[in-house]
C-alpha atoms as a PDB file:
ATOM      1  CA  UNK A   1     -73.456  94.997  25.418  1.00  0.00           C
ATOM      2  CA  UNK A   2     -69.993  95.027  23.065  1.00  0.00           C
ATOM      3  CA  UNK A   3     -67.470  97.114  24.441  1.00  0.00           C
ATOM      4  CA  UNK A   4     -64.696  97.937  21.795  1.00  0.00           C
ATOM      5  CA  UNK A   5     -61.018  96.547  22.449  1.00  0.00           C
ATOM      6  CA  UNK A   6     -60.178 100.577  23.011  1.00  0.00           C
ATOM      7  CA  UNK A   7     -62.738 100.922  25.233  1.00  0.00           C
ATOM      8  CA  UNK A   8     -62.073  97.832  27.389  1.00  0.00           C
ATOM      9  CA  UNK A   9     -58.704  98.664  27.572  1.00  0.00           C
ATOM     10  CA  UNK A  10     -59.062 102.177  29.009  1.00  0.00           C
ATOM     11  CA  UNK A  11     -61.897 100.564  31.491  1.00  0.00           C
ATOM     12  CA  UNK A  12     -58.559  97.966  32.509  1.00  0.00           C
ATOM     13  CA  UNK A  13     -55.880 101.185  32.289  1.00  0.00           C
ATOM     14  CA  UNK A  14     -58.416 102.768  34.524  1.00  0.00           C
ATOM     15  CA  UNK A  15     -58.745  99.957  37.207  1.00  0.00           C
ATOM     16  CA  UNK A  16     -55.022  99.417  37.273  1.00  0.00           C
ATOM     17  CA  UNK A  17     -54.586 103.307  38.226  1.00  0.00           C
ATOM     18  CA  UNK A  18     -57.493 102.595  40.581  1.00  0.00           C
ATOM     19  CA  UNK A  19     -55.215  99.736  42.801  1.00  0.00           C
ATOM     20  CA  UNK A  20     -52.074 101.897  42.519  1.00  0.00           C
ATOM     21  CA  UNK A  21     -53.857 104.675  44.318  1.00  0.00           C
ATOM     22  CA  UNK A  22     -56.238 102.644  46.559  1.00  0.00           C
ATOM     23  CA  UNK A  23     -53.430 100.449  47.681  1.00  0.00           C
ATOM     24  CA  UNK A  24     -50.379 103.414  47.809  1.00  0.00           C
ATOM     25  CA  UNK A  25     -48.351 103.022  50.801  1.00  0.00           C
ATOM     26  CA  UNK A  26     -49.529  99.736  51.777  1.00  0.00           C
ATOM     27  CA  UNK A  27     -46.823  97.483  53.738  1.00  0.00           C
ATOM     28  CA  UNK A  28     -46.781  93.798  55.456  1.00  0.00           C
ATOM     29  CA  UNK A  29     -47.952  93.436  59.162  1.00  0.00           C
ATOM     30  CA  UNK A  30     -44.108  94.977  60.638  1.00  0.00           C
ATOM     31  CA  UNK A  31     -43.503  91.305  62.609  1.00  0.00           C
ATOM     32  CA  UNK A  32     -44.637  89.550  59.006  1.00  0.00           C
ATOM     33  CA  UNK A  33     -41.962  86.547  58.832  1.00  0.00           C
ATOM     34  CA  UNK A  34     -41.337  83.908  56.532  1.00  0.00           C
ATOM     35  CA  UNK A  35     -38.749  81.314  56.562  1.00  0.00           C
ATOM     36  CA  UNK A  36     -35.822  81.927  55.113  1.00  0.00           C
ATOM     37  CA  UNK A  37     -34.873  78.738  53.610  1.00  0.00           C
ATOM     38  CA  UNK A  38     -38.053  78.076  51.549  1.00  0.00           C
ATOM     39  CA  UNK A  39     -38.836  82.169  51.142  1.00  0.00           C
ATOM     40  CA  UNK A  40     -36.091  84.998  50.735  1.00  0.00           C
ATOM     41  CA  UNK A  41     -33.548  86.549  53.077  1.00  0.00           C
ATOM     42  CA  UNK A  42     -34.150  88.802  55.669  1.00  0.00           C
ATOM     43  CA  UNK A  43     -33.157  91.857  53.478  1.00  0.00           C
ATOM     44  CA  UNK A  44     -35.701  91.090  50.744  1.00  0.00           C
ATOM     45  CA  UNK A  45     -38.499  90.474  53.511  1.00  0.00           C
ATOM     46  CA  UNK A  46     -37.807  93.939  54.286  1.00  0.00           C
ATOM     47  CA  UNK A  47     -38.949  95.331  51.214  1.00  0.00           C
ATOM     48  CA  UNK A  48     -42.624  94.023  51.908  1.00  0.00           C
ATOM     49  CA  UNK A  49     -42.298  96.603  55.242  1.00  0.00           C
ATOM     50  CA  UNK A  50     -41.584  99.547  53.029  1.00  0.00           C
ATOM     51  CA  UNK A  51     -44.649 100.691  51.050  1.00  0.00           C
ATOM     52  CA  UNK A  52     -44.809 101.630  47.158  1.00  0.00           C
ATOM     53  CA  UNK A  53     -40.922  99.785  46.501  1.00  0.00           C
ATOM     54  CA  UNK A  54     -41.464  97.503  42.948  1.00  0.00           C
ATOM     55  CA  UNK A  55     -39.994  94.058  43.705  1.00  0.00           C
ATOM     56  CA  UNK A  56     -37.828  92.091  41.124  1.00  0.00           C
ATOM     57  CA  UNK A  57     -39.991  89.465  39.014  1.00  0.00           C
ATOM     58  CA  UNK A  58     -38.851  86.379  41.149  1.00  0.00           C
ATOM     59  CA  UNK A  59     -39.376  87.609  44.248  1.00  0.00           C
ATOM     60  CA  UNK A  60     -42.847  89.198  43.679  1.00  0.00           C
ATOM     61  CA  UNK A  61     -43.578  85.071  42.472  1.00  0.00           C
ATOM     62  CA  UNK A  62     -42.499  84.171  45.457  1.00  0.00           C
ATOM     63  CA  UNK A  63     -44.290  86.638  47.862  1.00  0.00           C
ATOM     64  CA  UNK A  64     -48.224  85.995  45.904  1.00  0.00           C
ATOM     65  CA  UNK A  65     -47.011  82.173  45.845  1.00  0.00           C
ATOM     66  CA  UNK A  66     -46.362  81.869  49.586  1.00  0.00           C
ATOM     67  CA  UNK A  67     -49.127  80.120  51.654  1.00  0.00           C
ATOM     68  CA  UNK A  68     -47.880  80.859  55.020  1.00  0.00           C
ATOM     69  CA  UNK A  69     -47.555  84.675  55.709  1.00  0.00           C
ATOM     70  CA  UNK A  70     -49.541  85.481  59.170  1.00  0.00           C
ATOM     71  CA  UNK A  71     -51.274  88.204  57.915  1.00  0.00           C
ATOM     72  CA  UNK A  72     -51.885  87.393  53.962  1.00  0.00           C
ATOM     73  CA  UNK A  73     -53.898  89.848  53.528  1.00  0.00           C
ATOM     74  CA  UNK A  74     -51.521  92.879  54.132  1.00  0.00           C
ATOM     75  CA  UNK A  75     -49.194  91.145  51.907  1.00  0.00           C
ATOM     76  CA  UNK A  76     -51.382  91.153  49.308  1.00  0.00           C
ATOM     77  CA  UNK A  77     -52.249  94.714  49.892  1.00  0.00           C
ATOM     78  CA  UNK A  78     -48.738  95.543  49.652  1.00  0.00           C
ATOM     79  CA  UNK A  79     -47.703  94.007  46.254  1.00  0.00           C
ATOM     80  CA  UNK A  80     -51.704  94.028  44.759  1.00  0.00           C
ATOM     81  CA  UNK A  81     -50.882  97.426  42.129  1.00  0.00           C
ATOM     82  CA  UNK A  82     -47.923  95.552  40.543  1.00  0.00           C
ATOM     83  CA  UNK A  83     -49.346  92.053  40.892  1.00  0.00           C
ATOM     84  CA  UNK A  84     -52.261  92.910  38.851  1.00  0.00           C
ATOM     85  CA  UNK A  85     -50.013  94.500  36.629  1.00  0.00           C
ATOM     86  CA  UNK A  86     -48.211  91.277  35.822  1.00  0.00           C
ATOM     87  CA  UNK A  87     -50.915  89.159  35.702  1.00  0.00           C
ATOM     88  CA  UNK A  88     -52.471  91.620  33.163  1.00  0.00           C
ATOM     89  CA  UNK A  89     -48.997  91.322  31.035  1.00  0.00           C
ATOM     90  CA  UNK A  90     -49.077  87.853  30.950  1.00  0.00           C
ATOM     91  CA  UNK A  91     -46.187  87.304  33.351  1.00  0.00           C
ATOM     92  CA  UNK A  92     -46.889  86.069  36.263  1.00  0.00           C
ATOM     93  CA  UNK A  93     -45.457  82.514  35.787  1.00  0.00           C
ATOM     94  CA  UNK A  94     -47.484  80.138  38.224  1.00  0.00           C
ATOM     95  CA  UNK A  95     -46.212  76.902  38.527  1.00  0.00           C
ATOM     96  CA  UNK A  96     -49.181  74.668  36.676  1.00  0.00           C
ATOM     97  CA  UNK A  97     -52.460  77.148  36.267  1.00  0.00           C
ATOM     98  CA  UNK A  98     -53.688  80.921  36.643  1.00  0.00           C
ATOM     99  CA  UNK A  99     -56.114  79.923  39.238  1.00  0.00           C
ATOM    100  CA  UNK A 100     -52.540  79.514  41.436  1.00  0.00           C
ATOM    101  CA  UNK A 101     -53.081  83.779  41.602  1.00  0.00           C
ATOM    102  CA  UNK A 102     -56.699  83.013  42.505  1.00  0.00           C
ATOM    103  CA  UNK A 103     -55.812  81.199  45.134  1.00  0.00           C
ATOM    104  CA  UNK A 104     -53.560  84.123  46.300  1.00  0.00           C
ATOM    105  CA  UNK A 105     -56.520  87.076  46.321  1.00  0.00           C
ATOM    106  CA  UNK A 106     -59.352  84.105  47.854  1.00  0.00           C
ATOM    107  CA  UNK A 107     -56.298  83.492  50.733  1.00  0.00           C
ATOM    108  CA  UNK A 108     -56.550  87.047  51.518  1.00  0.00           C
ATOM    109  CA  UNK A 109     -60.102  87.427  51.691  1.00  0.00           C
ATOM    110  CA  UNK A 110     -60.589  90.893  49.661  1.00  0.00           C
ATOM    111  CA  UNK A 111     -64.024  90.887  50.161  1.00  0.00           C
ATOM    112  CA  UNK A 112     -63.848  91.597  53.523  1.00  0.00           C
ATOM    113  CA  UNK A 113     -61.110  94.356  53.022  1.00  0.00           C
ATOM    114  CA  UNK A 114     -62.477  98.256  53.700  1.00  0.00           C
ATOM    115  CA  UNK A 115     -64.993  98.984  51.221  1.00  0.00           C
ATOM    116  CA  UNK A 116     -63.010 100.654  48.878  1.00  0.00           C
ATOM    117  CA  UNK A 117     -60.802  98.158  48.718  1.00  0.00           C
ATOM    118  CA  UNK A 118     -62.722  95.723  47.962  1.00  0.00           C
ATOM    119  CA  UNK A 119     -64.384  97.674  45.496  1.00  0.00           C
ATOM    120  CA  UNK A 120     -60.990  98.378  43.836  1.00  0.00           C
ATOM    121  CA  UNK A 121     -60.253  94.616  43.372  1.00  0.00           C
ATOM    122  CA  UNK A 122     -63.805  93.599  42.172  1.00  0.00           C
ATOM    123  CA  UNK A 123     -63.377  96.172  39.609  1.00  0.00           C
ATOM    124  CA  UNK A 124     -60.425  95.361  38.457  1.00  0.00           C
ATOM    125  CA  UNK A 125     -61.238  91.701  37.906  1.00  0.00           C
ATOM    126  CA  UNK A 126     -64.338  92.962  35.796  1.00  0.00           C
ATOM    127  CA  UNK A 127     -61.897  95.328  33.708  1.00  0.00           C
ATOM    128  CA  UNK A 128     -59.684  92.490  33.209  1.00  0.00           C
ATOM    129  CA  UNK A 129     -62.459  89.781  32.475  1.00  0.00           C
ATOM    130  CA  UNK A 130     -63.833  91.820  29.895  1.00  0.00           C
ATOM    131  CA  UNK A 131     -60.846  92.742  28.138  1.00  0.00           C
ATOM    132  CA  UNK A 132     -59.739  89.425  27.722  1.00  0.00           C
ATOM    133  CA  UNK A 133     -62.668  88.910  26.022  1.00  0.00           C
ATOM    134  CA  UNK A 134     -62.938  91.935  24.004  1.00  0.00           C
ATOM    135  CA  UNK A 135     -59.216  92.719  22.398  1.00  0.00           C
ATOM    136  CA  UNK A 136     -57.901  91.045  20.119  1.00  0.00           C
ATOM    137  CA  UNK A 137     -54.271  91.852  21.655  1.00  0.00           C
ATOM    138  CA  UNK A 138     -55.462  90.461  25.289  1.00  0.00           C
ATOM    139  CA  UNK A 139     -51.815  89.235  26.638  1.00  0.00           C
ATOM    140  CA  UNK A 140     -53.799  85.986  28.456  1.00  0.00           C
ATOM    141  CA  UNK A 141     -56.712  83.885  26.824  1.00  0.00           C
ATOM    142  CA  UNK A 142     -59.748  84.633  28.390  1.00  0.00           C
ATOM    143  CA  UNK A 143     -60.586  81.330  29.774  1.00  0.00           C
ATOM    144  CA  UNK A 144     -57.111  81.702  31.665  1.00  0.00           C
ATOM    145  CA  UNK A 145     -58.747  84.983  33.123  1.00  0.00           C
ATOM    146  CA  UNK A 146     -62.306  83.485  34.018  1.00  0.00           C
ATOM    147  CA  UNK A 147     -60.538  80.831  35.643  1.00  0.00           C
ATOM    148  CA  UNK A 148     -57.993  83.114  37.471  1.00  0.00           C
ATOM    149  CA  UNK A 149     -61.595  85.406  38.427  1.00  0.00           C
ATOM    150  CA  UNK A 150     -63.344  82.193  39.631  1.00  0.00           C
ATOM    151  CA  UNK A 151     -60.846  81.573  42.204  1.00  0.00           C
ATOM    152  CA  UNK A 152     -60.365  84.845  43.461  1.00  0.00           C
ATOM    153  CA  UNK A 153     -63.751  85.203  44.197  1.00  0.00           C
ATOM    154  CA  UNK A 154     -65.238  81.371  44.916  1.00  0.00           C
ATOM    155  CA  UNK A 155     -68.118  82.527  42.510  1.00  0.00           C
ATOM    156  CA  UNK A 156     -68.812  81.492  38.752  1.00  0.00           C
ATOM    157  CA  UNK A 157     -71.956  84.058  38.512  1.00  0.00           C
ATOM    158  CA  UNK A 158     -70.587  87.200  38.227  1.00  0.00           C
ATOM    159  CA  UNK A 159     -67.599  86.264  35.252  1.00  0.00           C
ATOM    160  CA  UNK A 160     -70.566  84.415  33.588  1.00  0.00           C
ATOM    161  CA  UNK A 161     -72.271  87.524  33.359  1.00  0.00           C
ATOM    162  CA  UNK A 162     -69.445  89.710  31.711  1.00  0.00           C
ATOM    163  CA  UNK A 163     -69.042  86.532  29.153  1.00  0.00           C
ATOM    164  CA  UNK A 164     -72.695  87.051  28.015  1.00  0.00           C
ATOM    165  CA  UNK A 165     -72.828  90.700  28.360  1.00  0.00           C
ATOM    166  CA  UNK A 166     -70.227  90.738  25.905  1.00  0.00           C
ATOM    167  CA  UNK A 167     -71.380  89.710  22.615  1.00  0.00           C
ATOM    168  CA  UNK A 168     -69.531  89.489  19.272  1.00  0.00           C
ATOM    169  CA  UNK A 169     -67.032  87.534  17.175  1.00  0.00           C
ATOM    170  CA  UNK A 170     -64.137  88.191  19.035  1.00  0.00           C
ATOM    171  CA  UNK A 171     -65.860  86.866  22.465  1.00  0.00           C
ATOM    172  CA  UNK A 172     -68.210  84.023  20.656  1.00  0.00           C
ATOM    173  CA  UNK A 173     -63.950  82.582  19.538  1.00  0.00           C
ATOM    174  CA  UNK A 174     -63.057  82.730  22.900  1.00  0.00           C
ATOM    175  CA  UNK A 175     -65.911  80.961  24.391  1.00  0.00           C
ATOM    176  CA  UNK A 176     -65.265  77.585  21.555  1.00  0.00           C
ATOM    177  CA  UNK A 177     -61.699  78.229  22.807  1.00  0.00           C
ATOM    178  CA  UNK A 178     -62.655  77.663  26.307  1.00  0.00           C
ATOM    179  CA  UNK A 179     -65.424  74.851  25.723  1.00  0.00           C
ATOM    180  CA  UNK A 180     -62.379  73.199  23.815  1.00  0.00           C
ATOM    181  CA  UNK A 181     -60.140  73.877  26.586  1.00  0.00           C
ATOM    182  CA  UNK A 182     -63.163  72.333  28.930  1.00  0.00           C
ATOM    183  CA  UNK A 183     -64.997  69.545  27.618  1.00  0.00           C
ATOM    184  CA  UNK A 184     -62.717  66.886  28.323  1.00  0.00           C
ATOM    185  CA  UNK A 185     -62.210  67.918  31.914  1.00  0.00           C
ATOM    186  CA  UNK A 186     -66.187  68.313  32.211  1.00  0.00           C
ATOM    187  CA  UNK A 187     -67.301  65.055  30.519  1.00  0.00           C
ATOM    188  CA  UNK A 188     -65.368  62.917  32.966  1.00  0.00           C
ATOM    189  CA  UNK A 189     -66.995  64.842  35.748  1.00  0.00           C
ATOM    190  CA  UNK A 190     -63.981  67.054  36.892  1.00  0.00           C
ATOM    191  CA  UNK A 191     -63.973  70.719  37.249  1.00  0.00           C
ATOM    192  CA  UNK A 192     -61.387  71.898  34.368  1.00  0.00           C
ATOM    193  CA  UNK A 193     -59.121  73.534  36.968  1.00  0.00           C
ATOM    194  CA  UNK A 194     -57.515  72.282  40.519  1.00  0.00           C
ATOM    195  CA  UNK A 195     -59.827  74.348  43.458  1.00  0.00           C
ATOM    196  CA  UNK A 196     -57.535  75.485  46.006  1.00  0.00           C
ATOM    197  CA  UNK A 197     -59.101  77.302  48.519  1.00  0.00           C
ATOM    198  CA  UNK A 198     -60.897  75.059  51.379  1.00  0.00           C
ATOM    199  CA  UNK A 199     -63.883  77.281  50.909  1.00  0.00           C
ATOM    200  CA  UNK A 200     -64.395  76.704  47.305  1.00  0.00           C
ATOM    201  CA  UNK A 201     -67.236  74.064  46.631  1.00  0.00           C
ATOM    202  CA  UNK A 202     -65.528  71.932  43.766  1.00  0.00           C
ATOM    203  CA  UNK A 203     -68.765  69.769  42.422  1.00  0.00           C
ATOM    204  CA  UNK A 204     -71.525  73.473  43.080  1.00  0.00           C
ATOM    205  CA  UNK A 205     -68.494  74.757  40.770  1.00  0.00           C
ATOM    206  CA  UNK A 206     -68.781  72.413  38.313  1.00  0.00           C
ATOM    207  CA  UNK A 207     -72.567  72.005  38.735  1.00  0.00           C
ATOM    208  CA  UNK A 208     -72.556  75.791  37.710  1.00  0.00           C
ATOM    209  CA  UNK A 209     -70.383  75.630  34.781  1.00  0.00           C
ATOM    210  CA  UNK A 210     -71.932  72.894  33.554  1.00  0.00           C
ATOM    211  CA  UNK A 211     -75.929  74.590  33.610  1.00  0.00           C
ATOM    212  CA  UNK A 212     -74.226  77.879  31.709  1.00  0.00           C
ATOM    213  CA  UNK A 213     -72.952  75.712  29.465  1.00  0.00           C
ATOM    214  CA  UNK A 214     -75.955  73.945  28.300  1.00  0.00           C
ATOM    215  CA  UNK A 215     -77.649  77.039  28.236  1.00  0.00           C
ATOM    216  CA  UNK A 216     -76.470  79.697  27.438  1.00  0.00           C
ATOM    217  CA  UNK A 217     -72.967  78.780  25.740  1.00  0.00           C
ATOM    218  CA  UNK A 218     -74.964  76.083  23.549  1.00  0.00           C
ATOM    219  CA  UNK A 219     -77.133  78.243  22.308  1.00  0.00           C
ATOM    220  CA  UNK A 220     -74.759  81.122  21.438  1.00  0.00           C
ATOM    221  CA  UNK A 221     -72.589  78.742  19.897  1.00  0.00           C
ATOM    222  CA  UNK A 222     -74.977  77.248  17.561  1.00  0.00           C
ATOM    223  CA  UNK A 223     -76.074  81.052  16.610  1.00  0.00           C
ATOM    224  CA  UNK A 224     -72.570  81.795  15.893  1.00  0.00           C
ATOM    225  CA  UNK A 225     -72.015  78.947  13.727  1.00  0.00           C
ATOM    226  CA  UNK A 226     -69.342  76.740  15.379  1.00  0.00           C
ATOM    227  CA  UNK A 227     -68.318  73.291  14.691  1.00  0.00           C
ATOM    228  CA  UNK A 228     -71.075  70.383  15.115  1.00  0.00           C
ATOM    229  CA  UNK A 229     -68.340  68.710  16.970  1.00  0.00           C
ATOM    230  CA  UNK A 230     -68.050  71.439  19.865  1.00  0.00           C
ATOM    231  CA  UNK A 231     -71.728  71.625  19.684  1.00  0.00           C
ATOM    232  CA  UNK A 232     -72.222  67.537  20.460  1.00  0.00           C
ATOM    233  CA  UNK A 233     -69.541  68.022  23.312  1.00  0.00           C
ATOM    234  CA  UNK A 234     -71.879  70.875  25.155  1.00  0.00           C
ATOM    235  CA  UNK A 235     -74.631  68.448  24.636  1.00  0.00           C
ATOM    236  CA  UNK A 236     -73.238  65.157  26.115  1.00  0.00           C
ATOM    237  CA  UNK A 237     -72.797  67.070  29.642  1.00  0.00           C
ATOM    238  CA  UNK A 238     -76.647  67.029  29.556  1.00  0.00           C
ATOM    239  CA  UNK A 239     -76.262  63.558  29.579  1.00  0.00           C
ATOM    240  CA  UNK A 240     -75.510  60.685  32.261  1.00  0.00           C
ATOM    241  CA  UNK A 241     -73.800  57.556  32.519  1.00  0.00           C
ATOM    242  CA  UNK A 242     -74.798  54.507  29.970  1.00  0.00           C
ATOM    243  CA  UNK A 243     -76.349  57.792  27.614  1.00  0.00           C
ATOM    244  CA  UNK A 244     -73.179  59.417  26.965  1.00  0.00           C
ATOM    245  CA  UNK A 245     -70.191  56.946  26.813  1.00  0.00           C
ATOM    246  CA  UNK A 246     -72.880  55.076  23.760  1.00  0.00           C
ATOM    247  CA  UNK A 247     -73.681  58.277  22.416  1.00  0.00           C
ATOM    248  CA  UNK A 248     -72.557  57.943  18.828  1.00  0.00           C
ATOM    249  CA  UNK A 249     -70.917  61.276  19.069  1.00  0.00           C
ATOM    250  CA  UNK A 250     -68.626  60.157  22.137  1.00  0.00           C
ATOM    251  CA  UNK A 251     -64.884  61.377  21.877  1.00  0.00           C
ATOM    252  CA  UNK A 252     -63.900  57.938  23.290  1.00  0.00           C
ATOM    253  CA  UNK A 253     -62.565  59.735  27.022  1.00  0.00           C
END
């Protein structure tokens, strides 16, 4: 299925609305501390205790950054309607990768939130997956997004899906954008982002990645014409060892 870029955008618009109300009035635990040296002062800690108040850029960083709140999950509740919002604009300025926000929704285990919820998040990391595939205006590059999804989540299958759902173009370009982004991570045996949840199997990650890509991504990128080169670096993750460094198509890694 192709969704058009208005169409994906009013599905995100939608699941943006849908956090703001699911998550309207939410606050931290009221004994939530943090230290005050390394966090914020006392006086901005007090904003997480009042529900629906929009924080200033740096200190919403700060608060989905922070690996030490007691109860991560409320905090997370509390900023989640304009957290997403940010990370939709483009602005959410992690230190080295967007799986850093990943590791911010897998630290507050959403999954196990209240139905609705949970239903609320999943949604809106579909809306946003899809969109970043789909418009052409999409404020982060779609393998930024999967990535971000992947770590929320702890699961490659589902973001997998809306990539080959989504056919066309616009989403075959941003799949060669993310193989490119990829293959040099991948043919040296490394997942192409840092896993930062304990929970998160690293190499069943990669593993994962790596099958789609042979599959799947091969195959659609051959249909839709992209370079030989891109093509010979899906196919040397099919291969091991002695066969791929003397491959006469090797980058030289």
């Amino acid at each position: 299925m192709h969704l058009a870029p208005c169409s994906s955008r009013r599905r995100l618009s939608a699941a943006l609305e849908y956090l703001s109300v699911t998550f309207h009035g939410m606050t931290a635990h009221p004994d939530e501390r943090n230290c005050e040296c390394h966090w914020g002062s006392p006086e901005e800690l007090s904003l997480l205790k009042r529900p629906d108040v929009e924080l200033e850029p740096d200190l919403l960083r700060r608060t989905w950054q922070a690996i030490d709140w007691t109860d991560h999950a409320a905090v997370l509740r509390r900023i989640l309607p304009q957290f997403a919002t940010v990370l939709v604009a483009g602005r959410a300025e992690p230190l080295f990768g967007l799986e850093e926000a990943g590791y911010s929704f897998a630290r507050g285990r959403w999954q196990q939130w209240p139905d609705a919820q949970a239903a609320a998040v999943r949604e809106f990391l579909h809306a946003w997956c899809v969109q970043s595939l789909t418009d052409p205006d999409a404020a982060v590059p779609a393998h930024q997004v999967f990535v971000m999804c992947a770590e929320a989540s702890g699961m490659l299958a589902p973001w997998l899906a809306d990539w080959e759902e989504q056919i066309g173009s616009l989403s075959d370009r941003r799949l060669a954008e993310a193989v490119a982004e990829w293959e040099y991570e991948l043919l040296g045996e490394r997942l192409p982002w840092s896993v930062g949840w304990y929970e998160h199997d690293e190499d069943e990650l990669r593993a994962e990645l790596v099958d789609w890509l042979l599959g799947h991504a091969a195959m659609r990128l051959r249909e839709s014409g992209a370079s030989a080169d891109l093509q010979h670096r899906i196919r040397l993750l099919g291969l091991t060892g002695k066969d791929r460094w003397t491959d006469p198509h090797w980058p030289g890694y």
